[in-house]
Protein backbone atom coordinates (compact mmCIF):
# COMPACT_ATOMS: atom_id res chain seq x y z
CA UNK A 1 128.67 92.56 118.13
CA UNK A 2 129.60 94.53 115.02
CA UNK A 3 128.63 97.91 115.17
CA UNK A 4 128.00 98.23 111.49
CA UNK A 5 125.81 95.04 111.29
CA UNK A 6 123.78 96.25 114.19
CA UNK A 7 123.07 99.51 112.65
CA UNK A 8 122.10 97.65 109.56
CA UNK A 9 120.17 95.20 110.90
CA UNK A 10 118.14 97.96 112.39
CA UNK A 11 117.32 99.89 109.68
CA UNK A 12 116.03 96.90 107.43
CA UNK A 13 113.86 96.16 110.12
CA UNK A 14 112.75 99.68 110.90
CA UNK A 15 112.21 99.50 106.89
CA UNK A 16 109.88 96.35 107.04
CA UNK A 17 107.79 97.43 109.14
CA UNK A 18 107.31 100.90 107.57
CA UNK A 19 106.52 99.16 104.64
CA UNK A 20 103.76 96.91 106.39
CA UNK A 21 102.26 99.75 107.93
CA UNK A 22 102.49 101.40 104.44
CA UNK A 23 100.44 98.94 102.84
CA UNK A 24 97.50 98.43 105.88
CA UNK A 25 96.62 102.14 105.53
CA UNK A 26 95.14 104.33 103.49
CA UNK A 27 95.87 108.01 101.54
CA UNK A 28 93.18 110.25 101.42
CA UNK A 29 94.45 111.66 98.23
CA UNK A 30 93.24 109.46 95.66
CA UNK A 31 94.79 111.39 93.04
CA UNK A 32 98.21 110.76 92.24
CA UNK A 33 99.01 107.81 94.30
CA UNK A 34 102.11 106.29 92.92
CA UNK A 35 101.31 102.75 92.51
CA UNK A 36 101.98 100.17 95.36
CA UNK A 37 105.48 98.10 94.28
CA UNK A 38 104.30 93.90 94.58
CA UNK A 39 106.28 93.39 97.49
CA UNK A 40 104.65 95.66 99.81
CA UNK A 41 101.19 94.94 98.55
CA UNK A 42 102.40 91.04 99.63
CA UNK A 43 102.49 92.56 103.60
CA UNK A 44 98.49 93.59 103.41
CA UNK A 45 96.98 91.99 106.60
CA UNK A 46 94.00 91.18 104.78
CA UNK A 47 95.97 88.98 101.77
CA UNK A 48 98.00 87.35 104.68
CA UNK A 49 94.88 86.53 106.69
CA UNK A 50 93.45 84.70 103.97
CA UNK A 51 96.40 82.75 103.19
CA UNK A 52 96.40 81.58 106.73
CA UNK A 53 93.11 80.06 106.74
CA UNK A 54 93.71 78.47 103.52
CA UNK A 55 96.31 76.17 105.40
């Protein structure tokens, strides 16, 4: 296995799911939250459970 690709491979998916867990919680600073980019709002459990039962 390529070293290189491993590594990479690794850190997208590290990325991911930093991202998902980025979106399913909460700040408690409500001031100055920079605002959520579309992609990452797309991972919110609750958006992804409702497209599931539309199917």
């Amino acid at each position: 296995m390529n070293v290189k690709r491993g590594i990479a491979e690794f850190i997208a998916k590290m990325s991911y799911k930093e991202a998902e867990r980025s979106a399913n919680t909460t700040c408690v600073f409500f001031h100055g939250q920079p605002k959520m980019p579309q992609c990452v709002h797309k991972l919110r459990k609750e958006k992804n459970k409702r497209w599931l039962r539309e199917l």
